[in-house]
C-alpha atoms as a PDB file:
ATOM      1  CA  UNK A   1       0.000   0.000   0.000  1.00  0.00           C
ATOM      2  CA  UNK A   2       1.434   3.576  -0.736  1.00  0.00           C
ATOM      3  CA  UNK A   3       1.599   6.138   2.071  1.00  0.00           C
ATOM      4  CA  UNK A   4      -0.456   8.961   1.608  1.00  0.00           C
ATOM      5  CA  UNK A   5       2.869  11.547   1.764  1.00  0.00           C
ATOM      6  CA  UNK A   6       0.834  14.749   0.866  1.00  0.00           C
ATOM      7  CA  UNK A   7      -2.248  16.296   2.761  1.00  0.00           C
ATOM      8  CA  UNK A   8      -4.368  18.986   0.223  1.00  0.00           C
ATOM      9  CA  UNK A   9      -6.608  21.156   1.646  1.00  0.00           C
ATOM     10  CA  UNK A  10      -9.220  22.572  -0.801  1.00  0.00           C
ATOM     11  CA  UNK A  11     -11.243  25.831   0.141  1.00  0.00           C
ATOM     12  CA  UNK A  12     -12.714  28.843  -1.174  1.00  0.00           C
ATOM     13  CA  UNK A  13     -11.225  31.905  -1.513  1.00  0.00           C
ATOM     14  CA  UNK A  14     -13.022  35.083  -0.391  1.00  0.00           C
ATOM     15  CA  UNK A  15     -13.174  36.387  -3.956  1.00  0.00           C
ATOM     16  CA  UNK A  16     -15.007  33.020  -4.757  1.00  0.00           C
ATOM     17  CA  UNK A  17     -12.015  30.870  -6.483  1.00  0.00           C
ATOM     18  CA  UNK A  18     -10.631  27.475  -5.245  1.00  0.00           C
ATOM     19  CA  UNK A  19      -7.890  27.664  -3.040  1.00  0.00           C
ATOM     20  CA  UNK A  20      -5.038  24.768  -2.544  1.00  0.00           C
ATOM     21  CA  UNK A  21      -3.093  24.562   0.240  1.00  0.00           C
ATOM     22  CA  UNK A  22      -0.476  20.893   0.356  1.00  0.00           C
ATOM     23  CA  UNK A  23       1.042  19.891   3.288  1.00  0.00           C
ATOM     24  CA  UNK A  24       3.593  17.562   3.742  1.00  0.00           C
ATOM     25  CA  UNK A  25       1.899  16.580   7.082  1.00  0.00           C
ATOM     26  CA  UNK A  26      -0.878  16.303   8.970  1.00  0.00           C
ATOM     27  CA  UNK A  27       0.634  18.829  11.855  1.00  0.00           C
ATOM     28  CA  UNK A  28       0.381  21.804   9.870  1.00  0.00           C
ATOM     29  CA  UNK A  29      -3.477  21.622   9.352  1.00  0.00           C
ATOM     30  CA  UNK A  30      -4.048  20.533  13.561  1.00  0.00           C
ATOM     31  CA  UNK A  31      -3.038  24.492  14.049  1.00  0.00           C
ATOM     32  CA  UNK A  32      -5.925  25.621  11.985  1.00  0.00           C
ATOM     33  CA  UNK A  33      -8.388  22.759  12.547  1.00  0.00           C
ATOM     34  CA  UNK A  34      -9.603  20.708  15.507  1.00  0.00           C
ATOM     35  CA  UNK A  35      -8.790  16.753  15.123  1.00  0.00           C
ATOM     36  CA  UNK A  36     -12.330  14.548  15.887  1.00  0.00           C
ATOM     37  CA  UNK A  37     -11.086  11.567  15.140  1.00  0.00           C
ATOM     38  CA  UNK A  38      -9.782   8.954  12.376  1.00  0.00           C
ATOM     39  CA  UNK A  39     -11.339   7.616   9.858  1.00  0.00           C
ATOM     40  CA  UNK A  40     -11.767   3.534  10.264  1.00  0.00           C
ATOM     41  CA  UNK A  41     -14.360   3.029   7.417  1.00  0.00           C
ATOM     42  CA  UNK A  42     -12.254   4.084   4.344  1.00  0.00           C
ATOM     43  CA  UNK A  43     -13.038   1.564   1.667  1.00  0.00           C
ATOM     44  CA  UNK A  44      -9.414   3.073   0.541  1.00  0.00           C
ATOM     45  CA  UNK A  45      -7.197   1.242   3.134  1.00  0.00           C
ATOM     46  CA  UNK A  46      -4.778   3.802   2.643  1.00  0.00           C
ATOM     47  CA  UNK A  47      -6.959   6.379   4.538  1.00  0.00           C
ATOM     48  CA  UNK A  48      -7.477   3.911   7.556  1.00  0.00           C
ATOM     49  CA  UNK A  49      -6.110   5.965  10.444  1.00  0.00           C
ATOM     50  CA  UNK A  50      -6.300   9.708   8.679  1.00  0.00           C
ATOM     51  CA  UNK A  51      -7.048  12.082  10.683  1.00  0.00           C
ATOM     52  CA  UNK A  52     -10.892  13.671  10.336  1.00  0.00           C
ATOM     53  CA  UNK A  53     -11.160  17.000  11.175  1.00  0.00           C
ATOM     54  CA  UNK A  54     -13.804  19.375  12.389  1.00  0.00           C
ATOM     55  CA  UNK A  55     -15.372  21.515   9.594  1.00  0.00           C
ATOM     56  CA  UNK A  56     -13.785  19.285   6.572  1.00  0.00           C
ATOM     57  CA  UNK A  57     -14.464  16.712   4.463  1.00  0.00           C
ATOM     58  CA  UNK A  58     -12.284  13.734   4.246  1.00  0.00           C
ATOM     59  CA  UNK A  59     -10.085  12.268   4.171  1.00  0.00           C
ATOM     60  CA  UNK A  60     -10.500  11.286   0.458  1.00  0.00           C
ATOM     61  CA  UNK A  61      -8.280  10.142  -1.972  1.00  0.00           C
ATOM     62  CA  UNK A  62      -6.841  11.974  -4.663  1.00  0.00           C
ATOM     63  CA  UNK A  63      -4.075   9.837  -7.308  1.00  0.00           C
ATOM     64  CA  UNK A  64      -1.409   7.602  -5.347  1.00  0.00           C
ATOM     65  CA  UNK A  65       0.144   9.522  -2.335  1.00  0.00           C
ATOM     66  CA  UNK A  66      -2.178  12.176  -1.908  1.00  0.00           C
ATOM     67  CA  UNK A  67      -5.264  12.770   0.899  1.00  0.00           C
ATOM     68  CA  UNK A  68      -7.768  15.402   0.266  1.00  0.00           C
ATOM     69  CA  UNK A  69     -10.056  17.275   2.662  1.00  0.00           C
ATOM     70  CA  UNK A  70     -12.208  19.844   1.542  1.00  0.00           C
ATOM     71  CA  UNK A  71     -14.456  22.341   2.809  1.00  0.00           C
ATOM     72  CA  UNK A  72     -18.524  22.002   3.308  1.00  0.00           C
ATOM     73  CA  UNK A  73     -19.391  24.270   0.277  1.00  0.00           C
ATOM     74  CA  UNK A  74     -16.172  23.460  -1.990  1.00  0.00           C
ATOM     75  CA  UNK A  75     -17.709  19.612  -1.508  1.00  0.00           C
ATOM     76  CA  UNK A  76     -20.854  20.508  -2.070  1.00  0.00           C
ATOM     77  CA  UNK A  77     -19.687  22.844  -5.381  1.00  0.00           C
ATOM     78  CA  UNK A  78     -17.629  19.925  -6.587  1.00  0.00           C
ATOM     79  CA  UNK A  79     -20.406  17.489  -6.076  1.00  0.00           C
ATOM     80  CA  UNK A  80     -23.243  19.451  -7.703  1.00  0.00           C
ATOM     81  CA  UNK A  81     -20.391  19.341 -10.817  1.00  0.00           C
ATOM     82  CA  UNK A  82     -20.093  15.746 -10.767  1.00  0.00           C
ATOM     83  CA  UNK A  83     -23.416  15.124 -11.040  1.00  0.00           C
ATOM     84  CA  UNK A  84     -24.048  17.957 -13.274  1.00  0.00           C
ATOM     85  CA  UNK A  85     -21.391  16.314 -15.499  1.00  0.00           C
ATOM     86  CA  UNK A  86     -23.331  14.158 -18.604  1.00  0.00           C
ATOM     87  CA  UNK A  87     -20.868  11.619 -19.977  1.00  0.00           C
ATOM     88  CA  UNK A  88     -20.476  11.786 -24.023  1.00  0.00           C
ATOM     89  CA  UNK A  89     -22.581   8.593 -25.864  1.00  0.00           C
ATOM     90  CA  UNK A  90     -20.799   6.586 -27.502  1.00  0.00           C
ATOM     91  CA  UNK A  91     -21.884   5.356 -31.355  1.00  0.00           C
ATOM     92  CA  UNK A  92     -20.545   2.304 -33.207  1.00  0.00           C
ATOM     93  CA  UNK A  93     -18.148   3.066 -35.250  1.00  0.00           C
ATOM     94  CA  UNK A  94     -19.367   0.751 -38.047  1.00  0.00           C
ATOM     95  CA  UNK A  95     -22.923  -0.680 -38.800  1.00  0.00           C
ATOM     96  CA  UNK A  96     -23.477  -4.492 -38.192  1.00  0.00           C
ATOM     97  CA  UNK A  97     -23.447  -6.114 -41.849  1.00  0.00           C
ATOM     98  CA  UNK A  98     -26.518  -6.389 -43.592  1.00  0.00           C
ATOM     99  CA  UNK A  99     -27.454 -10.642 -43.906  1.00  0.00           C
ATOM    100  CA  UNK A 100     -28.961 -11.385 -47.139  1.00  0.00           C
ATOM    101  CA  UNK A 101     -32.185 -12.989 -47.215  1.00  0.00           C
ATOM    102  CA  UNK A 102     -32.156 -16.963 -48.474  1.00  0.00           C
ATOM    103  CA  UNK A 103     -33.980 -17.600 -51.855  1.00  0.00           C
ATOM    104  CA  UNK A 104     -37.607 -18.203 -50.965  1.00  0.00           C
ATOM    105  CA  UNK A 105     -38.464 -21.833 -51.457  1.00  0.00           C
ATOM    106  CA  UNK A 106     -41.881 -23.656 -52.445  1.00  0.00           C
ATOM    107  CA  UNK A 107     -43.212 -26.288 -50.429  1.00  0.00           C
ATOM    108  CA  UNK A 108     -45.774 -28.096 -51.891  1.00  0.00           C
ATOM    109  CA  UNK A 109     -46.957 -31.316 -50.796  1.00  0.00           C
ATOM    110  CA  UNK A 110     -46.575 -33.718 -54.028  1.00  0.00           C
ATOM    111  CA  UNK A 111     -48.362 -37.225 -53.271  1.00  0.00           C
ATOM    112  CA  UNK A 112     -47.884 -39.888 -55.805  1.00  0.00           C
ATOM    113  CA  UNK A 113     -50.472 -41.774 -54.892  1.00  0.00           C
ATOM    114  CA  UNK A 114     -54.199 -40.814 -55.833  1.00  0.00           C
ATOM    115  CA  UNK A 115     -56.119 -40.131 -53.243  1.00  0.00           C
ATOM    116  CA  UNK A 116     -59.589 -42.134 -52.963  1.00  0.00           C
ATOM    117  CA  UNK A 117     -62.349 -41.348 -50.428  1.00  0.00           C
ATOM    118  CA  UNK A 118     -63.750 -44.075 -48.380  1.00  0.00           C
ATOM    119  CA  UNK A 119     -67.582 -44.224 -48.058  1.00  0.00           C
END
């Protein structure tokens, strides 16, 4: 399992924008945010043991050695995008190949023997 070497912290800017913050340890976030706990639920083992922290979101994964918390409203913003987002359909490139139809063939019923009625 890779270590999770980097901790990004994603929040909003007061003008509105996204603002990134990585840390190269959890100690630098504990002096602006209050630890609650750790997170033993992760279906990422990697996260098993990350600290969760009082008025973020996370610890979630983001690419190999990298945890992510975010903020209420940048989660929320990112999630109304996600589900927002409409992936493209995709066509075949090529039509199946038409299958010709076989020659129509005539069944009739030939009997060689005449047929006599009993009465």
């Amino acid at each position: 399992m890779a270590k999770k070497e980097v901790f990004r912290v994603v929040a909003r800017a007061e003008d509105g924008s996204i603002r990134i913050r990585d840390f190269h340890n959890a100690e630098a976030i504990f002096r602006t945010h209050t630890q609650i706990g750790i997170d033993d639920s992760s279906t990422d083992l990697d996260l098993r043991g990350m600290p969760v922290f009082r008025g973020l979101i996370g610890p979630i994964p983001e690419g190999k050695n990298i945890v992510r918390y975010e903020t209420p409203e940048v989660f929320e913003l990112m999630t109304k995008e996600w589900a927002a987002h409409k992936p493209r359909r995709r066509r075949r490139a090529t039509a199946a190949p038409a299958v010709e139809a076989a020659p129509e063939v005539q069944n009739e019923w030939v009997s060689s023997s005449p047929t006599t009625v009993a009465g």
